[in-house]
N, C-alpha and C. Protein backbone atom coordinates (compact mmCIF):
# COMPACT_ATOMS: atom_id res chain seq x y z
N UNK A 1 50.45 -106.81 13.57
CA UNK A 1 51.81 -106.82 14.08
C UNK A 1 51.98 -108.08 14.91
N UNK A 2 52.89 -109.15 14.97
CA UNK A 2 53.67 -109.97 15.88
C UNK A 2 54.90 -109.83 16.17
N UNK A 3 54.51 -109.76 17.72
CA UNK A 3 55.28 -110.48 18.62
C UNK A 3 55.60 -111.56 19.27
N UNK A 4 56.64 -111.93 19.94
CA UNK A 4 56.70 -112.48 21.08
C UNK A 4 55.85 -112.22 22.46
N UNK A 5 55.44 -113.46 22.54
CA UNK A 5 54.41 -113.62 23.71
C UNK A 5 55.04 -113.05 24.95
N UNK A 6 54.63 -112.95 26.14
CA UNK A 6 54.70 -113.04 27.50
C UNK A 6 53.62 -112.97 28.35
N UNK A 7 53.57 -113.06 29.46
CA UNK A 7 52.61 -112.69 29.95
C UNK A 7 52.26 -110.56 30.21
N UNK A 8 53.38 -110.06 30.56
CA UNK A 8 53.43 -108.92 30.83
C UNK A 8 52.47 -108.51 29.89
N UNK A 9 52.89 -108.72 28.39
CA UNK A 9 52.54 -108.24 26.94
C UNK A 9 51.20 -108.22 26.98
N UNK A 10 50.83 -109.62 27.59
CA UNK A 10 49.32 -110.41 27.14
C UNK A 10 48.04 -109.21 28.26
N UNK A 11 48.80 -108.56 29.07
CA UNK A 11 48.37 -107.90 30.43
C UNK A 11 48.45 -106.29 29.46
N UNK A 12 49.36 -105.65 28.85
CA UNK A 12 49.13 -104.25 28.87
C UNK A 12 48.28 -104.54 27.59
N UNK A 13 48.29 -105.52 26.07
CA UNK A 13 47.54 -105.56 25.32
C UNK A 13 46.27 -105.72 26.22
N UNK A 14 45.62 -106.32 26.69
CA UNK A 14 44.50 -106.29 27.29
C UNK A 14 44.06 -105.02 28.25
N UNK A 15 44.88 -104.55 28.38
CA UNK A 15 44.35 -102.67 28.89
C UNK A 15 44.09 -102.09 27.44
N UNK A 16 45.29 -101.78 26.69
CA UNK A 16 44.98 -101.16 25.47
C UNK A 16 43.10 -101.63 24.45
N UNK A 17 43.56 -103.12 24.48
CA UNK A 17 41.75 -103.42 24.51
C UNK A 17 40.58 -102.41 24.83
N UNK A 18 40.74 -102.17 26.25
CA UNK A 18 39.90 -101.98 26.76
C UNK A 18 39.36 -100.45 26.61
N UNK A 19 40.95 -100.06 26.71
CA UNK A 19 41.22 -98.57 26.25
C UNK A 19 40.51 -97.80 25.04
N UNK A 20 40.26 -99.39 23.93
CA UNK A 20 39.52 -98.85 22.76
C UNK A 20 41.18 -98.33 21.97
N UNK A 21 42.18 -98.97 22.52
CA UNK A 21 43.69 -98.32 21.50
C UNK A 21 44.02 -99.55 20.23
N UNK A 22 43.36 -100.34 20.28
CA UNK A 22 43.79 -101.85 19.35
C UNK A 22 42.65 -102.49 19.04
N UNK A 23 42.20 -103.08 18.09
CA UNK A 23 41.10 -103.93 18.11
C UNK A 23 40.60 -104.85 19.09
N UNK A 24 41.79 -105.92 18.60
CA UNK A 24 41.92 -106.66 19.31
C UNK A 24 43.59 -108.10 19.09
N UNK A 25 43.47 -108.53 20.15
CA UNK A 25 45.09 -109.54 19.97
C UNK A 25 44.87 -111.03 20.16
N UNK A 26 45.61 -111.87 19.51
CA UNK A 26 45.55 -113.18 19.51
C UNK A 26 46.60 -114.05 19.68
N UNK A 27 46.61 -115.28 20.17
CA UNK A 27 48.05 -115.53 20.80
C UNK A 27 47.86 -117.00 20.15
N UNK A 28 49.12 -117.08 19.05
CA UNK A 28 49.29 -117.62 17.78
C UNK A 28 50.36 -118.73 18.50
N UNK A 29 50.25 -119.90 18.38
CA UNK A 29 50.94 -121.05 19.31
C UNK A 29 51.72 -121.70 18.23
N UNK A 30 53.09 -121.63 18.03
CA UNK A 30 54.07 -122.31 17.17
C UNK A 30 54.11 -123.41 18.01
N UNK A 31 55.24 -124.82 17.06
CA UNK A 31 56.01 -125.43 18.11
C UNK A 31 57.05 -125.26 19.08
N UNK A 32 57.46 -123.94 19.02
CA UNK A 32 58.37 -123.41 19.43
C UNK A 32 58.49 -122.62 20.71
N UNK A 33 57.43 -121.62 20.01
CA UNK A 33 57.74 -120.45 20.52
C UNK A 33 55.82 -120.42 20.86
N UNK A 34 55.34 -119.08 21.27
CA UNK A 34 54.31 -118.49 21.06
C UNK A 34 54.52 -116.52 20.68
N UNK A 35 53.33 -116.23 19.57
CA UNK A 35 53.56 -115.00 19.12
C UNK A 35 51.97 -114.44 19.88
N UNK A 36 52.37 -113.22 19.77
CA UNK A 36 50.76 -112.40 20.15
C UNK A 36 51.10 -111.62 18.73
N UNK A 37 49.63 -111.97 18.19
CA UNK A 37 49.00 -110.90 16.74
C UNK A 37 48.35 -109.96 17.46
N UNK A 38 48.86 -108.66 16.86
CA UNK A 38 48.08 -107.68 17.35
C UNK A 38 47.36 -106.71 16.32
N UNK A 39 46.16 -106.74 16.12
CA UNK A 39 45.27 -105.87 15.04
C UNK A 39 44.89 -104.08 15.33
N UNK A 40 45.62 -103.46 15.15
CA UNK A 40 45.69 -102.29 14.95
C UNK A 40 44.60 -101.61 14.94
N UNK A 41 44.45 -100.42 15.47
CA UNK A 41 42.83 -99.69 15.10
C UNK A 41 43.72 -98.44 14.37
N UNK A 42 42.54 -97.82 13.69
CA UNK A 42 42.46 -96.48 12.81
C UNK A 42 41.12 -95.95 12.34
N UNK A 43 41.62 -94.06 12.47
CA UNK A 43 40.59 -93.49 12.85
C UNK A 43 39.93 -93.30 11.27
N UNK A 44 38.83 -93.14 11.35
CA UNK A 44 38.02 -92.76 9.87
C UNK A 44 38.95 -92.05 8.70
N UNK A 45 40.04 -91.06 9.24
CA UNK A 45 40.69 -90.82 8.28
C UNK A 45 42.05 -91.72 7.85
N UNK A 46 41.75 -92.79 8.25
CA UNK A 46 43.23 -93.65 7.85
C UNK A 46 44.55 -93.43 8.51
N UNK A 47 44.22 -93.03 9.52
CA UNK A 47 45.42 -92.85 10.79
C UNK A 47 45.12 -93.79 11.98
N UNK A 48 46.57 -93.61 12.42
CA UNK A 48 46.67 -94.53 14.14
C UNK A 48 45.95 -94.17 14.64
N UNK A 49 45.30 -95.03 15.77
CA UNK A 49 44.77 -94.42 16.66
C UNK A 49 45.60 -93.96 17.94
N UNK A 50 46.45 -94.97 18.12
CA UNK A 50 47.67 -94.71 18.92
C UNK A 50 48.88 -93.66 18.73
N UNK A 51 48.44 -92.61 18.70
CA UNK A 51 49.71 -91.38 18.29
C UNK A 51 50.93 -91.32 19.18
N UNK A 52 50.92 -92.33 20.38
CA UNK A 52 52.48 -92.19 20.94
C UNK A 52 52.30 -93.11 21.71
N UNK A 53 53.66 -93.89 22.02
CA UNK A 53 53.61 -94.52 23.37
C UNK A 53 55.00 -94.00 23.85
N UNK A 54 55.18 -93.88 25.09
CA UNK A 54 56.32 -93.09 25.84
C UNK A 54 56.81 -94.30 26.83
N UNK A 55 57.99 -95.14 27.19
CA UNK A 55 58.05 -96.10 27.97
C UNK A 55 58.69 -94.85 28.86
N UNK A 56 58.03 -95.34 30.23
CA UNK A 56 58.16 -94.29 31.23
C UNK A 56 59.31 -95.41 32.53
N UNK A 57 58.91 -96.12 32.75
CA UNK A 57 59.98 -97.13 33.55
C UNK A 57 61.08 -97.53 32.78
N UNK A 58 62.19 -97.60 33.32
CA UNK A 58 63.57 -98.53 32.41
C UNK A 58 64.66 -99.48 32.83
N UNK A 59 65.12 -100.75 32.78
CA UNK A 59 65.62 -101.23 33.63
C UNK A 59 66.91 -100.53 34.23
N UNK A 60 67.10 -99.49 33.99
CA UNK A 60 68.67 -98.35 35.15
C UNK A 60 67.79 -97.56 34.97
N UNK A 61 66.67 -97.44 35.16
CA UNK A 61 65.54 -96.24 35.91
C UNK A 61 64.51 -96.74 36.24
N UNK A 62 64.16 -97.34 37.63
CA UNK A 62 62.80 -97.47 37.48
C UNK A 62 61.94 -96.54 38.05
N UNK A 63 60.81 -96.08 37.69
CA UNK A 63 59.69 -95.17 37.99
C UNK A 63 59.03 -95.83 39.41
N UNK A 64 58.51 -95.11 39.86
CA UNK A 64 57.41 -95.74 41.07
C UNK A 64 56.91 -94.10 41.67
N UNK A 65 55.69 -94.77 41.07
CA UNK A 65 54.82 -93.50 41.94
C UNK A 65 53.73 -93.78 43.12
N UNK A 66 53.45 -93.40 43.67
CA UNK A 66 52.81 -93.55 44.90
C UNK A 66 50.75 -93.35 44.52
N UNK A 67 50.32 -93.53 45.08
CA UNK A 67 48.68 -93.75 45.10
C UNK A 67 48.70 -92.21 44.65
N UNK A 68 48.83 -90.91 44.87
CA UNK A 68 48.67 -89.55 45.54
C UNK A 68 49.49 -89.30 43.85
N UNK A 69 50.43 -89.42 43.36
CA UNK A 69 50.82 -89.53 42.51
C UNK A 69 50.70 -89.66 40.85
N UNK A 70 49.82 -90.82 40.75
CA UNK A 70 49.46 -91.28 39.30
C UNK A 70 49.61 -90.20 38.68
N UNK A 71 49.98 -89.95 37.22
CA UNK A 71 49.77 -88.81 36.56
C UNK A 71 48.67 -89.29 35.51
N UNK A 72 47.78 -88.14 35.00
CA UNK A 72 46.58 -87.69 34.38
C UNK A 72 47.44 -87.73 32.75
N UNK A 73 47.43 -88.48 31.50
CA UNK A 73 47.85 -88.49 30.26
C UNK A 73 46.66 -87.71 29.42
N UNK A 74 47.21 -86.37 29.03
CA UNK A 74 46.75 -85.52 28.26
C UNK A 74 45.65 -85.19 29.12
N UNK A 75 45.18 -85.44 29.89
CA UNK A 75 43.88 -84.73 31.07
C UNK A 75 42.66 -85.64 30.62
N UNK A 76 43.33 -87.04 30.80
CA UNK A 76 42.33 -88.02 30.55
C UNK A 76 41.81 -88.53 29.64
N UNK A 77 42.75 -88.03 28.28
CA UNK A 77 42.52 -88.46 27.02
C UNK A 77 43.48 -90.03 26.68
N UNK A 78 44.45 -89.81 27.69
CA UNK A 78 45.84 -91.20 27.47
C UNK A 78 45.88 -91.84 28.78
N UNK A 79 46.12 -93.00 28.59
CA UNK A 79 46.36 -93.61 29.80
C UNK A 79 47.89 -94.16 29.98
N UNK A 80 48.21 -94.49 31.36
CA UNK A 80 49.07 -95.04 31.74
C UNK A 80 48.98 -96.27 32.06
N UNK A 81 49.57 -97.30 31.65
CA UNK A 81 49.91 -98.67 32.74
C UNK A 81 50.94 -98.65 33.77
N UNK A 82 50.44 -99.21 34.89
CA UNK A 82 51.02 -99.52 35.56
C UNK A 82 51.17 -101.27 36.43
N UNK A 83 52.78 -101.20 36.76
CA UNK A 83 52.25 -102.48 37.56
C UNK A 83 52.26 -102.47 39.44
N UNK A 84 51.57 -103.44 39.55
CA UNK A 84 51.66 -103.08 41.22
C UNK A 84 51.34 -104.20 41.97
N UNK A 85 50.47 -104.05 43.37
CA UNK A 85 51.06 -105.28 43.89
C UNK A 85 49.43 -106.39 43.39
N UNK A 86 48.21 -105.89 42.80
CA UNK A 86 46.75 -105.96 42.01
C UNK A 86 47.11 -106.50 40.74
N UNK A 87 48.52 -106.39 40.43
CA UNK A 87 49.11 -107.30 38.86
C UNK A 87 49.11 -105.42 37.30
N UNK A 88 49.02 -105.97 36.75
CA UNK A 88 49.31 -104.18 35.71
C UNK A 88 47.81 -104.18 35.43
N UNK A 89 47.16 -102.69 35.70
CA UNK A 89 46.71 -102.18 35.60
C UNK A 89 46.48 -100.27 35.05
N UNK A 90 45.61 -100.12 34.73
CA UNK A 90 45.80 -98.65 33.95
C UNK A 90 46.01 -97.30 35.08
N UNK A 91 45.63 -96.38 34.75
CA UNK A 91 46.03 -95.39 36.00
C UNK A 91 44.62 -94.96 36.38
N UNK A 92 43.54 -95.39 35.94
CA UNK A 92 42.15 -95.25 36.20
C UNK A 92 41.53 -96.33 37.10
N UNK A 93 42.19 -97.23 37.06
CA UNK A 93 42.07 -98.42 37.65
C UNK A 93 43.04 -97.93 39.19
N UNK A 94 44.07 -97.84 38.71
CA UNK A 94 44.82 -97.93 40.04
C UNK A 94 44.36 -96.25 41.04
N UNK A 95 43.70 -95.24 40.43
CA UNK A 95 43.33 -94.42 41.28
C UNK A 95 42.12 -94.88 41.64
N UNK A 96 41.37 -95.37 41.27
CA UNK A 96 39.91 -96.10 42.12
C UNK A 96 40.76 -96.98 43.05
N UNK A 97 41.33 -97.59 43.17
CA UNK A 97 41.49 -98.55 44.20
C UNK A 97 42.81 -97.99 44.84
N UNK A 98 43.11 -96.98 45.08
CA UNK A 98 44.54 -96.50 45.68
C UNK A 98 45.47 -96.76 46.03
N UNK A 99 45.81 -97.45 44.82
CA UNK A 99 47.62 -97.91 44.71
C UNK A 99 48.32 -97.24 43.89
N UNK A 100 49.55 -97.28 44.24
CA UNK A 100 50.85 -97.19 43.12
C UNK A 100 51.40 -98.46 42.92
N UNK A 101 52.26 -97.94 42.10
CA UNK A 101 53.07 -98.95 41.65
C UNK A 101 54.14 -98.46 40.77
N UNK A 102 55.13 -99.33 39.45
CA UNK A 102 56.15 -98.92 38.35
C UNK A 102 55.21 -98.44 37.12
N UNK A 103 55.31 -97.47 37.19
CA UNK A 103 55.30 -96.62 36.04
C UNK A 103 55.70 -97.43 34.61
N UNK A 104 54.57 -98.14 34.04
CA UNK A 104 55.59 -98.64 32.79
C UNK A 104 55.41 -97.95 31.70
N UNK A 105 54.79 -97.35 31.17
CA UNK A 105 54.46 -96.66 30.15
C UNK A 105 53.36 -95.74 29.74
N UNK A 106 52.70 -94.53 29.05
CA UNK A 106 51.90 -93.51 28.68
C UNK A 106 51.26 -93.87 27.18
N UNK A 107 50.15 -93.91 26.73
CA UNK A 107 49.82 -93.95 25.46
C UNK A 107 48.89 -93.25 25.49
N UNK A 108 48.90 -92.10 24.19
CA UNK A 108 48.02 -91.11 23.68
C UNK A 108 47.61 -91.51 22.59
């Protein structure tokens, strides 16, 4: 899959990485523009591995949850990104080090 670059993008693909939700992503340099390739994972039976993403922040809603807060995706099977004042990080990340932050999105 390509997209359009950003940095934000280049930050939650690199959680999902890590997450084990994507192979892996590459950031494809036009004269123009820049794209991020993103290589897909799937499970032994020829399915996503990614069965949902839920955007949880919106620009006329934004989310913000507090340290005490984070919510648990599927009871630790999904994670959340978040961003905060540490730059975006997952919700495993941000409960070890006890921050909140915007709620940007859930993937199972």
């Amino acid at each position: 899959v390509d997209v359009p670059s950003s940095n934000l993008k280049k930050r939650i693909l690199f959680i999902l990485k890590e997450e084990h939700y994507i192979t892996d992503f590459i950031v494809i340099n036009h004269p123009l523009k820049k794209d991020l390739r993103i290589f897909l994972k799937y499970d032994r039976d020829g399915g996503p591995v990614i069965r949902n993403i839920t955007r949880e922040s919106k620009p006329g809603r934004r989310v913000y949850v507090g340290a005490n807060e984070i919510p648990r995706i599927l009871d630790g099977l999904g994670v959340a990104i978040l961003t905060t004042s540490k730059g975006v990080i997952s919700n495993k990340v941000a409960k070890k080090l006890k921050i909140g932050g915007e709620l940007l999105c859930s993937v199972w």
